[in-house]
C-alpha atoms as a PDB file:
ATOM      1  CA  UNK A   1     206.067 122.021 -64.949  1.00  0.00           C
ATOM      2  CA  UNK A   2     208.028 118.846 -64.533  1.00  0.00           C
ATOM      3  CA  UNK A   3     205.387 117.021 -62.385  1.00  0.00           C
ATOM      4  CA  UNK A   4     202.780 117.601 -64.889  1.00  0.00           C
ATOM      5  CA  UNK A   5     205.105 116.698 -67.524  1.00  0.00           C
ATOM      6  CA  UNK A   6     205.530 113.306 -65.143  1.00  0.00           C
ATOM      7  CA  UNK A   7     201.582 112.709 -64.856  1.00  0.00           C
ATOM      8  CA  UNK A   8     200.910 112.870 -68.249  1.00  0.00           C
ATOM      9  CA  UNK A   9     203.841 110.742 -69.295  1.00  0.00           C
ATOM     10  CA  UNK A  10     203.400 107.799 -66.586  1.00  0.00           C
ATOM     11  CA  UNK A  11     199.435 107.970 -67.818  1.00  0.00           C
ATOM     12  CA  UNK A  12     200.733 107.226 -71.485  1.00  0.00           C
ATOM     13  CA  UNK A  13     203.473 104.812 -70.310  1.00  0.00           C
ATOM     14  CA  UNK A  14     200.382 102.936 -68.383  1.00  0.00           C
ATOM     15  CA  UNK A  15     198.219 103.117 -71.776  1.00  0.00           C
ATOM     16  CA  UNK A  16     201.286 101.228 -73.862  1.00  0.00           C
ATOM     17  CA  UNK A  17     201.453  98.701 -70.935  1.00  0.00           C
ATOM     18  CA  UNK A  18     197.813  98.065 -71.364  1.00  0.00           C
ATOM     19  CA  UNK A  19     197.429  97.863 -75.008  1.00  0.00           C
ATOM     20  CA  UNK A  20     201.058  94.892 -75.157  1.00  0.00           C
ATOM     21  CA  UNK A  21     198.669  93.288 -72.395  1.00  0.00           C
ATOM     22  CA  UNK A  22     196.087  93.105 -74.635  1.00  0.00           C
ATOM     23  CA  UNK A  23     198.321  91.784 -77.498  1.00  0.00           C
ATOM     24  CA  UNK A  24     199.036  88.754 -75.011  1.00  0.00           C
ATOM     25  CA  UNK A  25     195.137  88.697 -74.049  1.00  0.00           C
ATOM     26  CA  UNK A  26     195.826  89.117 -70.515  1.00  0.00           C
ATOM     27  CA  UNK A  27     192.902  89.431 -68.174  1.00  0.00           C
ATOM     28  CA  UNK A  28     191.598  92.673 -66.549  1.00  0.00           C
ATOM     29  CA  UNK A  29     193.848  91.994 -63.371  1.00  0.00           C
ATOM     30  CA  UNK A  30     196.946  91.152 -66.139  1.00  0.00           C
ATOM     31  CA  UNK A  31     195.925  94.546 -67.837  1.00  0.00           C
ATOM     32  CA  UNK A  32     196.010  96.463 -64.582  1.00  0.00           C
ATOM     33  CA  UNK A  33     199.606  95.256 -63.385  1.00  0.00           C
ATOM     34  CA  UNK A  34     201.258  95.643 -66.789  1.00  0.00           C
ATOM     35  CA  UNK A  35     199.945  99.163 -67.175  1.00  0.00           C
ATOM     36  CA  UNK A  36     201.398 100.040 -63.579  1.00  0.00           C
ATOM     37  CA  UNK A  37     205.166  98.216 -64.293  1.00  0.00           C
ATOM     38  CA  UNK A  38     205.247  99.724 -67.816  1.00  0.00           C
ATOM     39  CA  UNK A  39     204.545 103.411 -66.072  1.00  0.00           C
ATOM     40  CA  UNK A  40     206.437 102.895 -62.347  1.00  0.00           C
ATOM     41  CA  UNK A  41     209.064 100.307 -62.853  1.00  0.00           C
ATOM     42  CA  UNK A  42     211.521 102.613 -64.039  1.00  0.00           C
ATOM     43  CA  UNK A  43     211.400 104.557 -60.964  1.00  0.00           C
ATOM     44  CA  UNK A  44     211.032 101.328 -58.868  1.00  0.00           C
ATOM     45  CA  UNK A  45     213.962  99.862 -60.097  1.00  0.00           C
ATOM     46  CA  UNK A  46     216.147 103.003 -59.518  1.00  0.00           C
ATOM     47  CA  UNK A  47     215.402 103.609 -56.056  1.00  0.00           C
ATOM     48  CA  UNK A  48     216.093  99.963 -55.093  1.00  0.00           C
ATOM     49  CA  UNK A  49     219.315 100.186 -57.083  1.00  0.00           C
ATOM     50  CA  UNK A  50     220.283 103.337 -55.151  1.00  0.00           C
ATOM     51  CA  UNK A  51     219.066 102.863 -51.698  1.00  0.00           C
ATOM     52  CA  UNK A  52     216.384 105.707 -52.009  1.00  0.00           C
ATOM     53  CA  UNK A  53     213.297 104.349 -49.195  1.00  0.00           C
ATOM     54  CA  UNK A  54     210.916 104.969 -49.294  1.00  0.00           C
ATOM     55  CA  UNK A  55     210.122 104.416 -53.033  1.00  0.00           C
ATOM     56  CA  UNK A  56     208.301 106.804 -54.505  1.00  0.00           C
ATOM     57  CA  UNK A  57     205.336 106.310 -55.612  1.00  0.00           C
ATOM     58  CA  UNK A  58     204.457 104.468 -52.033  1.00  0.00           C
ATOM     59  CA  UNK A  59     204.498 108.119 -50.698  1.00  0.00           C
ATOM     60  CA  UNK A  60     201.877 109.169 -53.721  1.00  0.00           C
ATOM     61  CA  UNK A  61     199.450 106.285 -53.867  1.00  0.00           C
ATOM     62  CA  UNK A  62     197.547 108.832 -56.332  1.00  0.00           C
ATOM     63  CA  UNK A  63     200.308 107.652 -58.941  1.00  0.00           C
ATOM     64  CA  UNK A  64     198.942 104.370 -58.432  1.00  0.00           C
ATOM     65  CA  UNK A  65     195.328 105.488 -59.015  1.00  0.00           C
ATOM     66  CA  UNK A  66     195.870 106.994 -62.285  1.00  0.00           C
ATOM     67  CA  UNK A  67     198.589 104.335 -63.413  1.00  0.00           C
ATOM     68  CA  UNK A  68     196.071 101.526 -62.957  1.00  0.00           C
ATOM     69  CA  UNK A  69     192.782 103.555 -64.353  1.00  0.00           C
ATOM     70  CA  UNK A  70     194.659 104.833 -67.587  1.00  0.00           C
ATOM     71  CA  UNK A  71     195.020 101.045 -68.320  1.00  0.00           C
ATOM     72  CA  UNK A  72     191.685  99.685 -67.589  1.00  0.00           C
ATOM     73  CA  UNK A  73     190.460 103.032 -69.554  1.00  0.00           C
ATOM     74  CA  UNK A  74     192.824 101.866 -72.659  1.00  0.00           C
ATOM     75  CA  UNK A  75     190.520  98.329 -72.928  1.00  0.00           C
ATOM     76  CA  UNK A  76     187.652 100.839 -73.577  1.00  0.00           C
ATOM     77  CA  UNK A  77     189.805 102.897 -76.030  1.00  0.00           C
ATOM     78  CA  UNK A  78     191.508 100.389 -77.783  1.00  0.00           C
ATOM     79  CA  UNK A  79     189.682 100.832 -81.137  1.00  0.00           C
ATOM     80  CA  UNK A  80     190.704 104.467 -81.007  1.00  0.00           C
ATOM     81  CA  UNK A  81     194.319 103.857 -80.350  1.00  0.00           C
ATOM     82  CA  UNK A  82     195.445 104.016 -83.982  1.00  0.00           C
ATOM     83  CA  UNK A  83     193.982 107.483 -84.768  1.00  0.00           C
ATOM     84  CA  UNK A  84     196.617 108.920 -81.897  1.00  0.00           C
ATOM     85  CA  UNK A  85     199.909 107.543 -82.919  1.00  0.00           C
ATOM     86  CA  UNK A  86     201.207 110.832 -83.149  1.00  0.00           C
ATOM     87  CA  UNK A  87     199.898 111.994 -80.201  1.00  0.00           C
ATOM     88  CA  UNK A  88     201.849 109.140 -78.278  1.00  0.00           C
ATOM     89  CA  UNK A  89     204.683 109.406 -79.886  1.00  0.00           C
ATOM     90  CA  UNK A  90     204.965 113.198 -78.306  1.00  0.00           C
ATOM     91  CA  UNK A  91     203.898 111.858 -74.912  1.00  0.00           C
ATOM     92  CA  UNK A  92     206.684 109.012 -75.106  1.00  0.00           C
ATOM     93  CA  UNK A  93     209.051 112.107 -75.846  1.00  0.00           C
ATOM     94  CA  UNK A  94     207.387 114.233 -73.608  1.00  0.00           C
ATOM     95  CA  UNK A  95     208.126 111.171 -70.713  1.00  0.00           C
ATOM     96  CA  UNK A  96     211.542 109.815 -71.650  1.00  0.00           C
ATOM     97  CA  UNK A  97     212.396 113.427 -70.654  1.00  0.00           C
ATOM     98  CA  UNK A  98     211.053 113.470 -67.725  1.00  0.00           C
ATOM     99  CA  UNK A  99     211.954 110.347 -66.159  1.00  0.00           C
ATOM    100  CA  UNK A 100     215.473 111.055 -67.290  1.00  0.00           C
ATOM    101  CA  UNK A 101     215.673 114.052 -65.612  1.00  0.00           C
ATOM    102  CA  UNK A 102     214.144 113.330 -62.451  1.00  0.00           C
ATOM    103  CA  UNK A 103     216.158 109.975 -62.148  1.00  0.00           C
ATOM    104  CA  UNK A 104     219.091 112.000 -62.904  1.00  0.00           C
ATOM    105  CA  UNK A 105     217.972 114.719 -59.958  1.00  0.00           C
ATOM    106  CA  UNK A 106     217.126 111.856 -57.181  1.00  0.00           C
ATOM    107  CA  UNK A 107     220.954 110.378 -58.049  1.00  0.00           C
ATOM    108  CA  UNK A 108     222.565 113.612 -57.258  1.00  0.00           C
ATOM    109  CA  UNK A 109     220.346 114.632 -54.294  1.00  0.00           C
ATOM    110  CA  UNK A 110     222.095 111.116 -52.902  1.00  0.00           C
ATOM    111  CA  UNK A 111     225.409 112.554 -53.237  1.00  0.00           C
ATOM    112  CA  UNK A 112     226.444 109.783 -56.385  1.00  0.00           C
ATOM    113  CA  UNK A 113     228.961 110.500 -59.249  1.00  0.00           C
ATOM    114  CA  UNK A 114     228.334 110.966 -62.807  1.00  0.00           C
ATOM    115  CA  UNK A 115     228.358 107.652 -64.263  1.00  0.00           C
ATOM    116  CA  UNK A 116     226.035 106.558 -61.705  1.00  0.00           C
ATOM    117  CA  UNK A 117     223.765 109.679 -61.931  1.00  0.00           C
ATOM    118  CA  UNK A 118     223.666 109.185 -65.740  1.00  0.00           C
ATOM    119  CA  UNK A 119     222.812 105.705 -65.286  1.00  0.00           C
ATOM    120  CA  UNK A 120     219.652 106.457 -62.870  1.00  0.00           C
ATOM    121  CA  UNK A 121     218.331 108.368 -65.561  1.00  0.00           C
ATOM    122  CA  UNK A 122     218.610 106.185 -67.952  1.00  0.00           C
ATOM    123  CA  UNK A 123     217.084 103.510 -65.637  1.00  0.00           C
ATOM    124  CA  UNK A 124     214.365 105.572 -64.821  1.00  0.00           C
ATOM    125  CA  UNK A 125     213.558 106.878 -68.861  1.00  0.00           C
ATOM    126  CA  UNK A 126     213.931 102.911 -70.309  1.00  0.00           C
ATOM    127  CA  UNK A 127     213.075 100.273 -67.689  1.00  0.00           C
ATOM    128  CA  UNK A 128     209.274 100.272 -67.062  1.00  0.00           C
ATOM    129  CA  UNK A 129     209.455  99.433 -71.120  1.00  0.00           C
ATOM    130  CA  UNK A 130     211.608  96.877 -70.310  1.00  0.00           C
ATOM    131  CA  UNK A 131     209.916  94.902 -67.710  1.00  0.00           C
ATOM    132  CA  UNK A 132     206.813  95.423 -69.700  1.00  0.00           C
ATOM    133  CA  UNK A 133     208.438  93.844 -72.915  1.00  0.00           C
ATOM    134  CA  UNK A 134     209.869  90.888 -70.849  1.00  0.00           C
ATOM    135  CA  UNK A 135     207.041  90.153 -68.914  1.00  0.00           C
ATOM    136  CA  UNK A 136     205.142  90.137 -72.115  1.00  0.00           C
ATOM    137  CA  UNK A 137     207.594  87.548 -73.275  1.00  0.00           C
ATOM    138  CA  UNK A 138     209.226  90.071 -75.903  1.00  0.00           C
ATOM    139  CA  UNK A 139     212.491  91.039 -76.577  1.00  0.00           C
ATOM    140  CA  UNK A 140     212.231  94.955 -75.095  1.00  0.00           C
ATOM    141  CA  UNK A 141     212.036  97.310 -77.896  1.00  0.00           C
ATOM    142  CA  UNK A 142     215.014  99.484 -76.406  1.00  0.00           C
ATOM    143  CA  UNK A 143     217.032  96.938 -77.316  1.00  0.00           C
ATOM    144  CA  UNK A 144     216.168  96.467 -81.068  1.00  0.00           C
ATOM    145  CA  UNK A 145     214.684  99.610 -82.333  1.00  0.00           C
ATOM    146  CA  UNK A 146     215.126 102.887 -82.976  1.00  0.00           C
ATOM    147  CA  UNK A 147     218.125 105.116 -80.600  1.00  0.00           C
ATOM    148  CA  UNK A 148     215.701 105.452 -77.302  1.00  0.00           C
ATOM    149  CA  UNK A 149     218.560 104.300 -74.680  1.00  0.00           C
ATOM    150  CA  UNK A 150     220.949 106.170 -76.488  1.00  0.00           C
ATOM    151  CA  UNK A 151     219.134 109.268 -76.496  1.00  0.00           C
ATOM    152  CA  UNK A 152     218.458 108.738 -72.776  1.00  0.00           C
ATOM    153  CA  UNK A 153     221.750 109.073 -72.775  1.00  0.00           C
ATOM    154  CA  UNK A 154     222.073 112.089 -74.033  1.00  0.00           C
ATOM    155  CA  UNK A 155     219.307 113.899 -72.410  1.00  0.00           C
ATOM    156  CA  UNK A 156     221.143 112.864 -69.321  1.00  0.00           C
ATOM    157  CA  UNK A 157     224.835 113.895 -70.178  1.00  0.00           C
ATOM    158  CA  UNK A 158     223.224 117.467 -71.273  1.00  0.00           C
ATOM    159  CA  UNK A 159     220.945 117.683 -68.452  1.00  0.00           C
ATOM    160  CA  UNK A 160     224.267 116.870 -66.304  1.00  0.00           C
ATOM    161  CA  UNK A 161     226.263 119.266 -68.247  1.00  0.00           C
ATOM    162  CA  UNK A 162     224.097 121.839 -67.390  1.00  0.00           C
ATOM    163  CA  UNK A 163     223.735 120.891 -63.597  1.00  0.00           C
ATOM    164  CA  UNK A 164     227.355 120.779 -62.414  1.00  0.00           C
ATOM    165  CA  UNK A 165     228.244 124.423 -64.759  1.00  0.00           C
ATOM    166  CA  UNK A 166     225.620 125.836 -63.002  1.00  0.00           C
ATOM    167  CA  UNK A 167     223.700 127.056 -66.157  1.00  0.00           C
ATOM    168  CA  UNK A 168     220.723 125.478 -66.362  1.00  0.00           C
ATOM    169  CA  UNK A 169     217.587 127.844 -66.379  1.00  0.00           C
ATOM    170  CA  UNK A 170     214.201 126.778 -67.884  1.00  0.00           C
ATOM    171  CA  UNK A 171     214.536 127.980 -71.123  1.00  0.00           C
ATOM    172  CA  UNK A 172     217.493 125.696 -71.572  1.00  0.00           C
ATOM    173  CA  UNK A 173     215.532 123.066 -69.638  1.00  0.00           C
ATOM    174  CA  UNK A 174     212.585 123.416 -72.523  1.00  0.00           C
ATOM    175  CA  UNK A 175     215.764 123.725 -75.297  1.00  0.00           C
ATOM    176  CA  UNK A 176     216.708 120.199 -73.837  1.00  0.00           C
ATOM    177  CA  UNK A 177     213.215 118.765 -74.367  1.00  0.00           C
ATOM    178  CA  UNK A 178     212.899 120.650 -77.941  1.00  0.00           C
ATOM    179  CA  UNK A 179     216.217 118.812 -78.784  1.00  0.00           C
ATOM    180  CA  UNK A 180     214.826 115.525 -76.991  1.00  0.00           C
ATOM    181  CA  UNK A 181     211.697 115.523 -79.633  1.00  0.00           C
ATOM    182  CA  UNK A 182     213.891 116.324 -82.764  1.00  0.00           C
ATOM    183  CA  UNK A 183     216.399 113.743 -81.595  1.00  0.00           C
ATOM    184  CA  UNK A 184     213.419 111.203 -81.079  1.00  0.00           C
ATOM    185  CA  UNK A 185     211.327 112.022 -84.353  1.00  0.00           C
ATOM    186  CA  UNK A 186     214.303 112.210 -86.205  1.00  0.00           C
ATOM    187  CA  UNK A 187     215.037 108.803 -85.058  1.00  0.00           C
ATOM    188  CA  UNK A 188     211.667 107.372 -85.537  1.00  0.00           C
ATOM    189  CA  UNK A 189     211.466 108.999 -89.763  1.00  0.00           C
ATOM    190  CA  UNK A 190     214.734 107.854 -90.997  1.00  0.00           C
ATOM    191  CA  UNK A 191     214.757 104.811 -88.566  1.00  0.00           C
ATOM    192  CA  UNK A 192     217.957 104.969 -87.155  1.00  0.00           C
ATOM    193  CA  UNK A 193     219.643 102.975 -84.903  1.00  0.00           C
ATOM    194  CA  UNK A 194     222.490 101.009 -83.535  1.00  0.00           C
ATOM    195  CA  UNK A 195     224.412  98.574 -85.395  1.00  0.00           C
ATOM    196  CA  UNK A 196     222.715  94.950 -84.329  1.00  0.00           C
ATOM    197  CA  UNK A 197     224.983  92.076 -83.738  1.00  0.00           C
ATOM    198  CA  UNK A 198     223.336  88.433 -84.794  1.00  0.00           C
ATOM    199  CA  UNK A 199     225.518  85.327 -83.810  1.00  0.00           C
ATOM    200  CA  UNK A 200     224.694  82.668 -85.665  1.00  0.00           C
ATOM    201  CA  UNK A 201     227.326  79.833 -84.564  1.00  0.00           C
ATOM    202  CA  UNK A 202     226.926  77.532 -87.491  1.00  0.00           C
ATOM    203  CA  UNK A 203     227.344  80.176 -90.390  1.00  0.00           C
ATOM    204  CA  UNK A 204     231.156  79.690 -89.319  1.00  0.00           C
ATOM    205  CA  UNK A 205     231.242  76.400 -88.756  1.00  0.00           C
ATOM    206  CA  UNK A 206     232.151  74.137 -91.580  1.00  0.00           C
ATOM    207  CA  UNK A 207     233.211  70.877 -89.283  1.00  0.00           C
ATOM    208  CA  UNK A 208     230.589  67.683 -89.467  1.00  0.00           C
ATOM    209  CA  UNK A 209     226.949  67.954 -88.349  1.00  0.00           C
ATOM    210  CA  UNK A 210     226.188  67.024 -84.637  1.00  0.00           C
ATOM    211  CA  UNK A 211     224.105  63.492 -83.775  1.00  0.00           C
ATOM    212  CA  UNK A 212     221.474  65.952 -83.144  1.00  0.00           C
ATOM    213  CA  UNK A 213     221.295  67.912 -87.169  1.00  0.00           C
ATOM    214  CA  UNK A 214     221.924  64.088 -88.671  1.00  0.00           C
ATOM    215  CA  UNK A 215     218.774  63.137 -86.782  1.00  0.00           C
ATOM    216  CA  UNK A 216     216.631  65.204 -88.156  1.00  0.00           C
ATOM    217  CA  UNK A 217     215.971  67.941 -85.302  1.00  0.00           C
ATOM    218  CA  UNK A 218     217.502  70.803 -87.633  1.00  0.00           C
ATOM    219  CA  UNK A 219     216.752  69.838 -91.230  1.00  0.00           C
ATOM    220  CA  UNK A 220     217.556  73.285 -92.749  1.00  0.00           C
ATOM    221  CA  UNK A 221     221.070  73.824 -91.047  1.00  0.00           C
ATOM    222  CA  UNK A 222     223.145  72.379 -93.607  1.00  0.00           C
ATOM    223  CA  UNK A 223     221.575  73.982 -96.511  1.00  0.00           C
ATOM    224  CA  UNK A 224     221.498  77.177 -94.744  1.00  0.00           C
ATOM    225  CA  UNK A 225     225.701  77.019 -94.150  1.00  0.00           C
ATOM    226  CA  UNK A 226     225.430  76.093 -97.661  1.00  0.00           C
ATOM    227  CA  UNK A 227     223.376  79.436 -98.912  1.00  0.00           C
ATOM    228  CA  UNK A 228     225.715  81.442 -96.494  1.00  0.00           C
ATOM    229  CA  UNK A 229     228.922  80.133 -97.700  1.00  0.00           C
ATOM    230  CA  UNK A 230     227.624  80.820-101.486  1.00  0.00           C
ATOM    231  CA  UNK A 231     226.686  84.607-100.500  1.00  0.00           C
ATOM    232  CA  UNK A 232     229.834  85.471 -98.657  1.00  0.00           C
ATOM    233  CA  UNK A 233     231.872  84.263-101.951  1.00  0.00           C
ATOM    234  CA  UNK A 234     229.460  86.095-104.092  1.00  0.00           C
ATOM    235  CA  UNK A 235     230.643  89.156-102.127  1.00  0.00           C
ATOM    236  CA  UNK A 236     234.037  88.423-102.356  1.00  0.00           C
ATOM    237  CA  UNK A 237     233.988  88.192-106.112  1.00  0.00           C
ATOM    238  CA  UNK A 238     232.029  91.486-106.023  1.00  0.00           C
ATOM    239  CA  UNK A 239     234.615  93.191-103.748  1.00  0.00           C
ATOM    240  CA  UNK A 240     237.985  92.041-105.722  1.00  0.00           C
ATOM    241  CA  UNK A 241     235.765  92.811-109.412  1.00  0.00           C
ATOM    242  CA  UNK A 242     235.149  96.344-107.566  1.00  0.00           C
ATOM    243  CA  UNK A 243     238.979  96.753-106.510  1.00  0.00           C
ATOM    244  CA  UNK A 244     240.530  95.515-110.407  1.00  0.00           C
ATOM    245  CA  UNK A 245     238.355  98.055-111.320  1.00  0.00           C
ATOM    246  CA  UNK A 246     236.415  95.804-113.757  1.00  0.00           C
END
């Protein structure tokens, strides 16, 4: 059940590679690579990082086959794409679960503690999304949207859980993946996510400008410390109005 689970999900994975390739315009050749990193990487970068030779999909060169023809497929399907949002969305939960799991399995057949087989999984669920983001010269959606690492995470701490008490059966296998898609949808409707740190050196710097912002390179800073400085007492008022209970 897993493996087919893994086919469909690298052949979606593969699909999302192809269609940020297309956002960039790559060529056919660009098209074909992305759609393989986006749907193998994961898995590529785990068994380097663990010492697991061969890698896997060099012993299943069908994986590379269907990786490489879902993504030249997806320039012929492009204008249907939008019609079967919902239908990826449930393969990109279907997938995260799988990749988790089977990283988290190929960790423990090595012999490797928890944190590390928690980490494989998560390597395995997030990183093909993450080369494909980077090499698309994008900051990787994992790291600014929606909780996808962190529910990596949890698939893997459950999945783990379940391993080492020795209860896991397949109904609690498909209870994990029910939970998975909640988790994930849940996510996706009410957009959570983690709390997002922006640094932003010259909101708290109130010394003189540098030779650089006096020449002109970066007109807006001042005024922009300015509009920052005039918001922050704005909320300051508000806060003490709020606490004198006027």
């Amino acid at each position: 059940m897993l493996t087919y689970i893994y086919l469909i999900a690298i052949t979606a994975e593969a699909m999302s590679g192809a269609l940020a390739a297309g956002r960039r315009n790559m060529d056919i050749f660009g098209v074909s690579v992305i759609a393989f990193i986006t749907a193998l990487g994961g898995g590529t970068i785990r068994d380097l990082l663990l010492g697991h030779f061969p890698v896997s999909w060099t012993q299943h060169p069908e994986y590379v086959y269907l990786t490489v023809s879902a993504g030249l497929a997806t320039i012929f399907l492009a204008r249907f794409m939008h019609h079967l949002q919902k239908v990826f969305l449930l393969l990109d939960a279907m997938g995260l679960i799988a990749f988790t799991i089977i990283g988290c399995n190929v960790a423990l057949e090595l012999g490797y503690s928890t944190p590390i087989v928690v980490m494989a999984g998560m390597i395995t669920g997030i990183f093909g999304g993450i080369l494909r983001d980077v090499l698309c010269q994008r900051v990787p959606v994992v790291f600014r949207h929606e909780l996808y690492a962190s529910i990596s995470l949890l698939v893997a701490l459950l999945y783990l859980q379940l391993e080492q008490t020795g209860r896991r059966s397949r109904s609690q296998s498909a209870a994990l993946v029910r939970l998975r898609h909640l988790l994930r949808g849940a996510a996706i409707y009410w957009h959570w996510s983690l709390p997002v740190f922006s640094y932003a050196p010259e909101r708290w710097n109130d010394g003189p400008l540098s030779e650089q912002e006096q020449a002109g390179d970066d007109v807006g800073v001042e005024q922009t410390r300015r509009r920052w400085r005039r918001e922050e007492q704005a909320a300051d008022w508000g806060a003490l109005r709020d606490l004198c209970g006027h």
